[in-house]
C-alpha atoms as a PDB file:
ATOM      1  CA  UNK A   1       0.000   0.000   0.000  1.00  0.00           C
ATOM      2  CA  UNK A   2       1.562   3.433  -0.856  1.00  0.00           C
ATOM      3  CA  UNK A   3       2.018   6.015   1.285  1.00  0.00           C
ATOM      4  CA  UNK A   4      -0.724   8.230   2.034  1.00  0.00           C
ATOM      5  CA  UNK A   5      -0.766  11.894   1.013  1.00  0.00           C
ATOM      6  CA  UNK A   6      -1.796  14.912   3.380  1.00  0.00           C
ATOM      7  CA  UNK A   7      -4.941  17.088   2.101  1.00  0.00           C
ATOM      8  CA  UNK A   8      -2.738  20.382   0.803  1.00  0.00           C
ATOM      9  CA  UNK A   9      -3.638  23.302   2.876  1.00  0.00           C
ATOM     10  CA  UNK A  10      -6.149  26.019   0.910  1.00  0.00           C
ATOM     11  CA  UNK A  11      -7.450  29.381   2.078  1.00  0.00           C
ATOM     12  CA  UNK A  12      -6.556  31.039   5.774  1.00  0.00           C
ATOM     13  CA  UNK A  13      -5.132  27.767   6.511  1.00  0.00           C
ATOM     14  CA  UNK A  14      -2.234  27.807   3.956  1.00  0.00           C
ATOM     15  CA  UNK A  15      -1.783  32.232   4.522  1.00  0.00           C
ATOM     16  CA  UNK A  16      -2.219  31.946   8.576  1.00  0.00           C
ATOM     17  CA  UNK A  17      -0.733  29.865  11.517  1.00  0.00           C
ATOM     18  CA  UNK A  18      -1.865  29.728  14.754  1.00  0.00           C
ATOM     19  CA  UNK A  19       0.891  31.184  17.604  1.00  0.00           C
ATOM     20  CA  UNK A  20       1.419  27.842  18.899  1.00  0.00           C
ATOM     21  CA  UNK A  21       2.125  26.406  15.409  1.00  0.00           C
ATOM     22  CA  UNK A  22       4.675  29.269  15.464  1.00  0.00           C
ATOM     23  CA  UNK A  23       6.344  29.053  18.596  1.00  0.00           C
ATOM     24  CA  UNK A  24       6.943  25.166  17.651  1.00  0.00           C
ATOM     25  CA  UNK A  25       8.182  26.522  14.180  1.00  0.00           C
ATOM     26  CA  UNK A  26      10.524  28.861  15.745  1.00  0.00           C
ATOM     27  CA  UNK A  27      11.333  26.247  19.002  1.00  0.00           C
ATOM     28  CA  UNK A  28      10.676  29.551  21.211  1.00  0.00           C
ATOM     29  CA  UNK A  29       9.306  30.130  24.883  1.00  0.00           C
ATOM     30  CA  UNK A  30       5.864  32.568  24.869  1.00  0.00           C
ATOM     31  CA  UNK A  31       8.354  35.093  26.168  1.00  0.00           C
ATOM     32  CA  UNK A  32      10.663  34.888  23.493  1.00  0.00           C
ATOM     33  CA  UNK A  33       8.060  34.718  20.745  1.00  0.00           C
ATOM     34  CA  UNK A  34       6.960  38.005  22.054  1.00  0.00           C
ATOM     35  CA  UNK A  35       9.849  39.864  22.906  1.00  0.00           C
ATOM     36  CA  UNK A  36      11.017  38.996  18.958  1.00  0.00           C
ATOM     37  CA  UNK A  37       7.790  40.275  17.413  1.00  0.00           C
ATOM     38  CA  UNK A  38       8.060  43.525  19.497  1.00  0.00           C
ATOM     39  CA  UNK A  39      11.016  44.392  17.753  1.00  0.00           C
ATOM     40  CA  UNK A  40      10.731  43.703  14.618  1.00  0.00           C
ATOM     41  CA  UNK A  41       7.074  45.036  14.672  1.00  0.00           C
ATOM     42  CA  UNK A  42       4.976  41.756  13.950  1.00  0.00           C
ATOM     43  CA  UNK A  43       1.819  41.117  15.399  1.00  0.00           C
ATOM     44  CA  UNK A  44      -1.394  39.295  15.136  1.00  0.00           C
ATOM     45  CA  UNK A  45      -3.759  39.494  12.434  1.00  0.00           C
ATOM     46  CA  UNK A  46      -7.185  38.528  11.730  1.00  0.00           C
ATOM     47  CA  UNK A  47      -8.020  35.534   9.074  1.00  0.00           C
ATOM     48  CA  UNK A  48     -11.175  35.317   7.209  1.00  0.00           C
ATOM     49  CA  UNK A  49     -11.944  32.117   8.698  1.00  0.00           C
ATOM     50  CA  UNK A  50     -11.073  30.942  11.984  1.00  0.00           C
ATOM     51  CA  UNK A  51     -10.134  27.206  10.736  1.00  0.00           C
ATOM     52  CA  UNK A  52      -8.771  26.450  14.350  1.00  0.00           C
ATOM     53  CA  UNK A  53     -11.027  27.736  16.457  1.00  0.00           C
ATOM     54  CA  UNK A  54     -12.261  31.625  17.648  1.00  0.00           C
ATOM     55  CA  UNK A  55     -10.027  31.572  20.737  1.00  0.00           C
ATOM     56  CA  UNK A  56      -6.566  31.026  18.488  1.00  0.00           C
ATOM     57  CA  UNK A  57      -4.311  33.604  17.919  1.00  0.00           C
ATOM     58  CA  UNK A  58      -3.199  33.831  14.418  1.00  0.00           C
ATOM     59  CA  UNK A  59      -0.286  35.520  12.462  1.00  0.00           C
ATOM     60  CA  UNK A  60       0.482  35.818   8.277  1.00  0.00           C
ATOM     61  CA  UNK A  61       2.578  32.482   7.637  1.00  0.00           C
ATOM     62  CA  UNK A  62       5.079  34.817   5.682  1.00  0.00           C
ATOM     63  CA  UNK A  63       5.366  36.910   8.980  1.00  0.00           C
ATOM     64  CA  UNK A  64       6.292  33.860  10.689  1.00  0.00           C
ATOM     65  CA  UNK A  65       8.744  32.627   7.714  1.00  0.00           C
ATOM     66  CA  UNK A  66      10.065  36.492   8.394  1.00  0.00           C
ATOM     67  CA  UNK A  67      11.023  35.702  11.994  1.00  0.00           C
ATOM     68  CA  UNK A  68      12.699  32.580  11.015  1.00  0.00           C
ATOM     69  CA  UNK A  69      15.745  34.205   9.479  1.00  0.00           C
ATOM     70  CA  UNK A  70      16.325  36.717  12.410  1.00  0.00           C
ATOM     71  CA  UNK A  71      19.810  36.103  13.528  1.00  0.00           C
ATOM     72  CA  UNK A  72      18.626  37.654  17.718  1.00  0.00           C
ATOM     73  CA  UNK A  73      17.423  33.906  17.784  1.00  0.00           C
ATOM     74  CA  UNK A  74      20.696  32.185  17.695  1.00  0.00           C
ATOM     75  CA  UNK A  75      21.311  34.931  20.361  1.00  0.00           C
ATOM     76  CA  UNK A  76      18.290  34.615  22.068  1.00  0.00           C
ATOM     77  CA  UNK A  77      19.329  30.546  22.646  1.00  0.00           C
ATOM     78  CA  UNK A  78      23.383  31.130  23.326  1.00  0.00           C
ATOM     79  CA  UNK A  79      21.961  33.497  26.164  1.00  0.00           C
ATOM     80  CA  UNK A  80      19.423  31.130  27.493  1.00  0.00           C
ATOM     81  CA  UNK A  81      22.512  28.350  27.577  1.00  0.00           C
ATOM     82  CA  UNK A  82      24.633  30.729  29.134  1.00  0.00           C
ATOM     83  CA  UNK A  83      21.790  32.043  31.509  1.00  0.00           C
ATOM     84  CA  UNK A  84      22.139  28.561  33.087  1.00  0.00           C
ATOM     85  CA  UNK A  85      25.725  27.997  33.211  1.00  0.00           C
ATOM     86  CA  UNK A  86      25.433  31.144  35.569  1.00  0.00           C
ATOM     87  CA  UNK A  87      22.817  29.766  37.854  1.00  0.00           C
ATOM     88  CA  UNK A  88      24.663  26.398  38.252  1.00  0.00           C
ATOM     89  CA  UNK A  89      27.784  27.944  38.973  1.00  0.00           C
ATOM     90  CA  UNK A  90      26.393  30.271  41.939  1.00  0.00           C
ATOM     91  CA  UNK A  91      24.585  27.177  43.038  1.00  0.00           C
ATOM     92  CA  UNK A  92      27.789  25.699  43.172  1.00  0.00           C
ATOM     93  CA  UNK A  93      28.999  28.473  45.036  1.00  0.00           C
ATOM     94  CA  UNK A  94      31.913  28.787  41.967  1.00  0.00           C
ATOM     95  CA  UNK A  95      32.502  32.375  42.899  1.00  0.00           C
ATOM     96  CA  UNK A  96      35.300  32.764  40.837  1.00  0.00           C
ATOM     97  CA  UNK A  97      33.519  30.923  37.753  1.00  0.00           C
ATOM     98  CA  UNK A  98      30.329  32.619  38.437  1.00  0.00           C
ATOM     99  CA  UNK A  99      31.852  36.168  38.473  1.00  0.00           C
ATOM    100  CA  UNK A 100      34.103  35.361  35.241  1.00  0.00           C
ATOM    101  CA  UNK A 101      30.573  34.176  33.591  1.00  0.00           C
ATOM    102  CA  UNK A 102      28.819  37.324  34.567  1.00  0.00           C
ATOM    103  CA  UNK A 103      31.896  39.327  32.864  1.00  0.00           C
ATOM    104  CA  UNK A 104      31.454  37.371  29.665  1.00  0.00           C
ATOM    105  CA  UNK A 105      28.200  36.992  29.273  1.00  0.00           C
ATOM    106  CA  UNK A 106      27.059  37.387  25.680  1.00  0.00           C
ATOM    107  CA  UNK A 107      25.022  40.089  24.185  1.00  0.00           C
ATOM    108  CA  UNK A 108      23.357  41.802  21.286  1.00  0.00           C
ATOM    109  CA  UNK A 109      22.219  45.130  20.226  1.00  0.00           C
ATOM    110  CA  UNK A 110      19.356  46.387  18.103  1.00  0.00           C
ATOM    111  CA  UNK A 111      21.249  48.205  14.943  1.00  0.00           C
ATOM    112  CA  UNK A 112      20.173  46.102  12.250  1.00  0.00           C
ATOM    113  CA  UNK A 113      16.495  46.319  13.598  1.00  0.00           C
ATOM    114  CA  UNK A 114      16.324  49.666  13.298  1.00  0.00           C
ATOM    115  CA  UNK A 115      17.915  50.105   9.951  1.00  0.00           C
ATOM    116  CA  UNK A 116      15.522  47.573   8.661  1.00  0.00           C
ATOM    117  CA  UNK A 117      12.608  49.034  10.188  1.00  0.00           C
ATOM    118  CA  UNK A 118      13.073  52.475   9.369  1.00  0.00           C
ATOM    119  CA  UNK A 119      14.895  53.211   6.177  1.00  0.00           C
ATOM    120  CA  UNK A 120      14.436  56.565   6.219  1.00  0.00           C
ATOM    121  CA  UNK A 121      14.948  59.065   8.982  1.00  0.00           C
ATOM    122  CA  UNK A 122      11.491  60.587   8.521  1.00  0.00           C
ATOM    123  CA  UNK A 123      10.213  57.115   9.502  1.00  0.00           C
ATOM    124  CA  UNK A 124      11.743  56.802  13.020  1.00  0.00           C
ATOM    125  CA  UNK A 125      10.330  60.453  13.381  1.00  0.00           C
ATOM    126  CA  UNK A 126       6.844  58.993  12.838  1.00  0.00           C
ATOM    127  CA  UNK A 127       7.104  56.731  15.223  1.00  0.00           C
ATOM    128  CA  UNK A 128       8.842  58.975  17.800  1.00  0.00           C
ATOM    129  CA  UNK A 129       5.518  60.116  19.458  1.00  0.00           C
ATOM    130  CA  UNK A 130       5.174  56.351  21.344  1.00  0.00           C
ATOM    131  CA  UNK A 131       8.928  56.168  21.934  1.00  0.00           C
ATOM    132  CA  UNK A 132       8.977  59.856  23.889  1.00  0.00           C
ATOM    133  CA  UNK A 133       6.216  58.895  25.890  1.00  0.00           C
ATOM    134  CA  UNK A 134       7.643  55.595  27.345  1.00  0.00           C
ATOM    135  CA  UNK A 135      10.878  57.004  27.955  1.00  0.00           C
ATOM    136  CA  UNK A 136       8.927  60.148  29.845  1.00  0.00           C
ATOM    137  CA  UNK A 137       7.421  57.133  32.025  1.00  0.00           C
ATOM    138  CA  UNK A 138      10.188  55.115  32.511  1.00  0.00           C
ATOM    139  CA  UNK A 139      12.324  57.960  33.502  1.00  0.00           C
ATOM    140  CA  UNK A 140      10.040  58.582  36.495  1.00  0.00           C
ATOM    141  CA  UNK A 141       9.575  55.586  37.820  1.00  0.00           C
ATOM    142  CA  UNK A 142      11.571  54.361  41.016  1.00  0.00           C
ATOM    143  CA  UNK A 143      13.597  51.177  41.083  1.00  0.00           C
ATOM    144  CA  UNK A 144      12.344  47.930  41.374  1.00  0.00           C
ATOM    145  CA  UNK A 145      14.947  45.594  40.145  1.00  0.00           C
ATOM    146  CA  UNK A 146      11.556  42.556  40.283  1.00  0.00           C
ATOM    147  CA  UNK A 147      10.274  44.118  37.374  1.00  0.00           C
ATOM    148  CA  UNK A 148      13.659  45.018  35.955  1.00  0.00           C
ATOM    149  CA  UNK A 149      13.573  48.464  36.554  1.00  0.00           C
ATOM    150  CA  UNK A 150      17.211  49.523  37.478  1.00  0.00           C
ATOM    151  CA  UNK A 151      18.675  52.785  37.784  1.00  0.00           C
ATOM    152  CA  UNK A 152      20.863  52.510  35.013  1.00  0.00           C
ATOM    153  CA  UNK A 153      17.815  52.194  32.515  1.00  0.00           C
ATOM    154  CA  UNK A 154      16.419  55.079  34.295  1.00  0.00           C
ATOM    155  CA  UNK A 155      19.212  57.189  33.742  1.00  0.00           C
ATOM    156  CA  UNK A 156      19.526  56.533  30.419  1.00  0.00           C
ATOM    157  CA  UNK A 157      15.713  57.264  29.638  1.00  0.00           C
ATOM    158  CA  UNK A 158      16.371  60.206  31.498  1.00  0.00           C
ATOM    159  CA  UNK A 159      19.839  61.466  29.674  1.00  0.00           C
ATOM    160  CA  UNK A 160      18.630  60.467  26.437  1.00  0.00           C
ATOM    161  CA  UNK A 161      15.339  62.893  27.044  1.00  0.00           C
ATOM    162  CA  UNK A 162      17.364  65.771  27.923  1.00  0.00           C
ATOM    163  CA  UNK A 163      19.684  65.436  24.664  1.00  0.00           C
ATOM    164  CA  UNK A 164      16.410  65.732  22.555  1.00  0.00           C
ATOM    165  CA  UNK A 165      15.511  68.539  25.109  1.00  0.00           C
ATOM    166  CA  UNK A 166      18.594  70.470  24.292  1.00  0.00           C
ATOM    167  CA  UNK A 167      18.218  69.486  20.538  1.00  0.00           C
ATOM    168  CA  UNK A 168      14.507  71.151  20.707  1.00  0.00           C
ATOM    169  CA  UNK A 169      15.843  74.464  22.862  1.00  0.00           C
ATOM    170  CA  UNK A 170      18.478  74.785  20.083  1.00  0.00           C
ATOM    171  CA  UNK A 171      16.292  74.847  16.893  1.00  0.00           C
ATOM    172  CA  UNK A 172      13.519  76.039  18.285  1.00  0.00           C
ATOM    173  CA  UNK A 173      11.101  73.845  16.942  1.00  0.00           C
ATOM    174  CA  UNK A 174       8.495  73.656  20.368  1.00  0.00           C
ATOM    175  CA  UNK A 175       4.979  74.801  18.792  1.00  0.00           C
ATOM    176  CA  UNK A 176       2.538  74.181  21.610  1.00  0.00           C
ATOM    177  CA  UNK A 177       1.686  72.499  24.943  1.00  0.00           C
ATOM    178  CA  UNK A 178      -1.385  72.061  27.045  1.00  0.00           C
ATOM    179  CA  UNK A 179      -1.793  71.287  30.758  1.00  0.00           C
ATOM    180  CA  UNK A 180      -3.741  68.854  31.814  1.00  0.00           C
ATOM    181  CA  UNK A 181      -4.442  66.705  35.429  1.00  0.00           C
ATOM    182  CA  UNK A 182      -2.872  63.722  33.231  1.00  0.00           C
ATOM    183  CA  UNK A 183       0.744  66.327  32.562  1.00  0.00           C
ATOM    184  CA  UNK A 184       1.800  67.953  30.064  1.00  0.00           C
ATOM    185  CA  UNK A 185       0.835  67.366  26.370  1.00  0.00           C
ATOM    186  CA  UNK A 186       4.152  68.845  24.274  1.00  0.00           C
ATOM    187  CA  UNK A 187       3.878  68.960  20.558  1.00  0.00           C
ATOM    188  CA  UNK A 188       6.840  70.215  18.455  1.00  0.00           C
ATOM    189  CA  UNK A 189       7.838  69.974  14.532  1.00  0.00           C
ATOM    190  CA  UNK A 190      11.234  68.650  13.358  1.00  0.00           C
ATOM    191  CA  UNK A 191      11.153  68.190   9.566  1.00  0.00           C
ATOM    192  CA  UNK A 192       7.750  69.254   9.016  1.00  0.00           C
ATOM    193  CA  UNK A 193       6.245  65.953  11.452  1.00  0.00           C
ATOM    194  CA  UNK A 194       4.512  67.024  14.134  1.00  0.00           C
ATOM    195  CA  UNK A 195       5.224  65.016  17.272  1.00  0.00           C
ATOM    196  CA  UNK A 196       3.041  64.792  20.146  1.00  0.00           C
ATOM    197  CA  UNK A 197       3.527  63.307  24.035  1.00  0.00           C
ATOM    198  CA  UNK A 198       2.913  63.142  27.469  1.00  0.00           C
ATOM    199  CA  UNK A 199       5.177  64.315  30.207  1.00  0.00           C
ATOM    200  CA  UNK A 200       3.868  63.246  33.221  1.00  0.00           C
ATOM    201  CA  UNK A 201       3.930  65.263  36.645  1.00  0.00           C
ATOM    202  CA  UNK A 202       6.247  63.964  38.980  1.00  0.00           C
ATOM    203  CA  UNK A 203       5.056  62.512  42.446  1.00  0.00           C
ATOM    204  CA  UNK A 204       5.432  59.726  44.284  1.00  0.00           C
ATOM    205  CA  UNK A 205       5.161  56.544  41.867  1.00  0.00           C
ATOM    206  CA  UNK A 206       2.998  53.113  43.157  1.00  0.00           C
ATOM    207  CA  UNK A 207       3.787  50.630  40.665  1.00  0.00           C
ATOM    208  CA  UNK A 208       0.334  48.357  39.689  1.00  0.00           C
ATOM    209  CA  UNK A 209       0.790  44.379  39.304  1.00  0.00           C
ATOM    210  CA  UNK A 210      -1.836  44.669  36.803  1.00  0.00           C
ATOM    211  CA  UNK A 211       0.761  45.427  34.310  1.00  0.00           C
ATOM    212  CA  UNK A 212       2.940  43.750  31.964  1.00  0.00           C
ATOM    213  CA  UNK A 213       6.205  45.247  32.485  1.00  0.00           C
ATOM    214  CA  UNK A 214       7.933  42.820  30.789  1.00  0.00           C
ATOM    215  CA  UNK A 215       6.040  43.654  27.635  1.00  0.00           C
ATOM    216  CA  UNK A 216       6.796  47.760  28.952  1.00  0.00           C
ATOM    217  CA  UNK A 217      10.452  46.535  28.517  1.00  0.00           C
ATOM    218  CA  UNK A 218      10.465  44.664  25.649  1.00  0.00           C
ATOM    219  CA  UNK A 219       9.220  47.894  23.588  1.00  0.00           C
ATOM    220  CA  UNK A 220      11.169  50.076  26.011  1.00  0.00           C
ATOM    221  CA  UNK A 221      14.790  48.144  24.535  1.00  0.00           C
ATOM    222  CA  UNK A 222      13.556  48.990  21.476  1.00  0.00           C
ATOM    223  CA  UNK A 223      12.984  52.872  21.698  1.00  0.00           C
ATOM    224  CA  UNK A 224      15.956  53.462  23.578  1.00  0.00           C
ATOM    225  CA  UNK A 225      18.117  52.526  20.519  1.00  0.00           C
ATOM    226  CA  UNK A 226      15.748  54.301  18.153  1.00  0.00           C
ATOM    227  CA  UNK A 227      15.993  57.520  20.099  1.00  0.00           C
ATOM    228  CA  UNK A 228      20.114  57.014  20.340  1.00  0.00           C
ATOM    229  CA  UNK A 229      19.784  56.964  16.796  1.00  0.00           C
ATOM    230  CA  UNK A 230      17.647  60.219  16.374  1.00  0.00           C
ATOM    231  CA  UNK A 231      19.238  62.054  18.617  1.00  0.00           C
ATOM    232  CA  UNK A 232      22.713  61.589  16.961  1.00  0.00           C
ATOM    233  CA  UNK A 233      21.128  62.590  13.283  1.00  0.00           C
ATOM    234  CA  UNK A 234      19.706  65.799  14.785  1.00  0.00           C
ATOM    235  CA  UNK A 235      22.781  66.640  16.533  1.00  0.00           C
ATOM    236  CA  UNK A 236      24.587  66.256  13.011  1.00  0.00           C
ATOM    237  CA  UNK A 237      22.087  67.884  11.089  1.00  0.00           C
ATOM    238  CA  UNK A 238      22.587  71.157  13.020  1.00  0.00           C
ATOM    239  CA  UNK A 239      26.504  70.869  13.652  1.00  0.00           C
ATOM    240  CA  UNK A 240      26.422  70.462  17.495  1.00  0.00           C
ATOM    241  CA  UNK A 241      28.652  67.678  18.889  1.00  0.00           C
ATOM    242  CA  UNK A 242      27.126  63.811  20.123  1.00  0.00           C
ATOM    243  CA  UNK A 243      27.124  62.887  22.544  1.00  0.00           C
ATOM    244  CA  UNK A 244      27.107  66.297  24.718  1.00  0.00           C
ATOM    245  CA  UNK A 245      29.314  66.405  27.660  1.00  0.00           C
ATOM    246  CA  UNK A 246      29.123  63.224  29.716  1.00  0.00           C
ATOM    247  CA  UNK A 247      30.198  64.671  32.918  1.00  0.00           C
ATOM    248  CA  UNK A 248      27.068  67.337  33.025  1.00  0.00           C
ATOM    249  CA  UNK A 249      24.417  64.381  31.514  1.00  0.00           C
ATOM    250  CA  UNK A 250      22.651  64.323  35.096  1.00  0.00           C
ATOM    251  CA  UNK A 251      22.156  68.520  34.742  1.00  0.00           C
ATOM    252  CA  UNK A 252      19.310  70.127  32.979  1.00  0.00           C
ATOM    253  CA  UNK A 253      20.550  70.946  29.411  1.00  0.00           C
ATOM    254  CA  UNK A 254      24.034  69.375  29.811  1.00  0.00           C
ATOM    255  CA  UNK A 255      25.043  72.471  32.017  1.00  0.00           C
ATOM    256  CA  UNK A 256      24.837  75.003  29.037  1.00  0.00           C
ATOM    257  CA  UNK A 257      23.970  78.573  30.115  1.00  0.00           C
ATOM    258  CA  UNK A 258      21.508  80.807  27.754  1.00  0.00           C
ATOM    259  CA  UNK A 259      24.155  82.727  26.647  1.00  0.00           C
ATOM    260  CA  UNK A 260      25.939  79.803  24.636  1.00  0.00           C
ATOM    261  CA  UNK A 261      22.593  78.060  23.676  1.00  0.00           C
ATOM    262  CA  UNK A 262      21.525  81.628  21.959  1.00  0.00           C
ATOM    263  CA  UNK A 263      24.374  81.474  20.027  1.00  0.00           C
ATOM    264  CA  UNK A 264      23.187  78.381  18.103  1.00  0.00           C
ATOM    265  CA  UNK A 265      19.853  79.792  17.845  1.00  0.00           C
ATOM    266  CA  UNK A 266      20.595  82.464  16.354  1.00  0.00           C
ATOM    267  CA  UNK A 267      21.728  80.689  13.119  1.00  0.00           C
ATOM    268  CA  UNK A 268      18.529  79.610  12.677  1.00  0.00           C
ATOM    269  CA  UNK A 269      16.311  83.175  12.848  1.00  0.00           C
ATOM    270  CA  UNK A 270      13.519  81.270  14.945  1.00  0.00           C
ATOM    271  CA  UNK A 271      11.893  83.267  17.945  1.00  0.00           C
ATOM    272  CA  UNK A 272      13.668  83.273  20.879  1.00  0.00           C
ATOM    273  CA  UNK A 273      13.051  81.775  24.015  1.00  0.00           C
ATOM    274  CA  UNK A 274       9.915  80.023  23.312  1.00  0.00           C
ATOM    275  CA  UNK A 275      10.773  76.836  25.031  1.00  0.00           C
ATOM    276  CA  UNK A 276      11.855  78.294  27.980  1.00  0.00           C
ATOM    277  CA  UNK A 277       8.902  78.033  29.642  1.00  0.00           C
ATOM    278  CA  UNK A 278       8.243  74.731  28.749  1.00  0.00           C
ATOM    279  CA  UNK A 279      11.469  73.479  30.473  1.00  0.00           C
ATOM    280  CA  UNK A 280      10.318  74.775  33.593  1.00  0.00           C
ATOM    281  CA  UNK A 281       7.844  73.143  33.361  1.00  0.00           C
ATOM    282  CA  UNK A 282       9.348  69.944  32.970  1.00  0.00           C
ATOM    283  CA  UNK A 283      11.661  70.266  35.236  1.00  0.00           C
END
């Protein structure tokens, strides 16, 4: 008797897969799976016919096949093996192994990402609105090393916000803001796209369980290299030096009086001192 030949796949069933199909595609944990299609800006879509059921979750097959060739998977797993080489060696109470571990533990970065994702600068300045926003929370928020909140991603969201502050002071581009009991709603135009977000006030944070921080995170890794990026193309676009001064990244505009920040805006014949107020404000 010959062998017997599977039924080929038609409609949503040959275009869609269900997540668990894809996680056993991809041989990735839920967290993984996630974390991957937050960066590279995949998520679920809706078939015309549910042909596993209404309670699936289901993503484009080509999406999926997309994912497949991302080379943060082979980094995702040496990680994971090297995650656990850690943990046994501190079991072991290996200090010197565990501490040599720790030192060369291996890691990635997001570059290729965010070349892929936006190919030209006017696209990252699209999507700035969600990335400003996050940061603006994250920057507030007291440390809680549970939920991997640690004062060196703090910092950064915070130093990385006050190099687009400066950037904004110095070309003058701050149109409007509005007040309201949520913060401060700041809207400004770099390149002719308007960009709108929320500053919240700052008070005395209570972080809910009821969210997902590690989701929070996830998107968080990705906007802090997108706005490393932006911030050093606006720095070059109006000849002021990246990064500005480390030593003066904890003060309020990098330490720069008015006196030398007028001199860069006057090469530009905007108003002057219209985001003055604003910094207040903020600060």
């Amino acid at each position: 008797m010959g062998k017997k030949l599977k039924k080929p796949l038609r409609g949503a069933a040959a275009r869609y897969l269900t997540r668990t199909q894809a996680l056993r595609k991809l041989q990735l944990k839920l967290s993984e799976f996630r974390r991957l299609c937050i960066l590279k800006g995949i998520f679920p879509k809706e078939p015309t016919k549910y042909f596993k059921g209404v309670n699936k979750t289901y993503y484009l097959k080509k999406d999926i096949n997309f994912l497949a060739n991302e080379k943060l998977i082979k980094k995702f797993r040496e990680i994971k093996s090297y995650t656990k080489k850690i943990i046994k060696a501190k079991k072991k109470n290996e200090k010197f192994d565990y501490k040599l571990l720790q030192e060369k533990k291996p890691t990635y970065n997001l570059n290729h990402i965010i070349k892929e994702r936006y190919p030209k600068f006017i696209d990252a300045l699209y999507d700035l609105n969600d990335a400003l926003s996050l940061l603006t929370i994250f920057s507030i928020l007291p440390k809680y090393d549970l939920l991997k909140i640690n004062n060196e991603k703090v910092f950064l969201c915070q130093k990385l916000l006050r190099e687009f502050y400066l950037y904004i002071c110095i070309k003058q581009c701050f149109k409007k803001g509005f007040i309201s009991i949520k913060g401060l709603y700041l809207n400004v135009n770099i390149n002719n796209v308007e960009i709108n977000w929320l500053v919240p006030f700052q008070h005395a944070q209570k972080l809910s369980y009821e969210i997902d921080y590690e989701i929070m995170n996830d998107f968080l890794e990705l906007y802090l290299t997108l706005m490393r990026f932006v911030n050093y193309k606006l720095y070059r676009d109006i000849g002021f030096e990246y990064p500005p001064p480390e030593e003066n990244a904890d003060l309020n505009l990098f330490g720069f009086d008015s006196l030398y920040i007028r001199k860069f805006q006057e090469n530009y014949n905007k108003e002057k001192g219209t985001f003055y107020f604003i910094l207040i404000l903020i600060y």
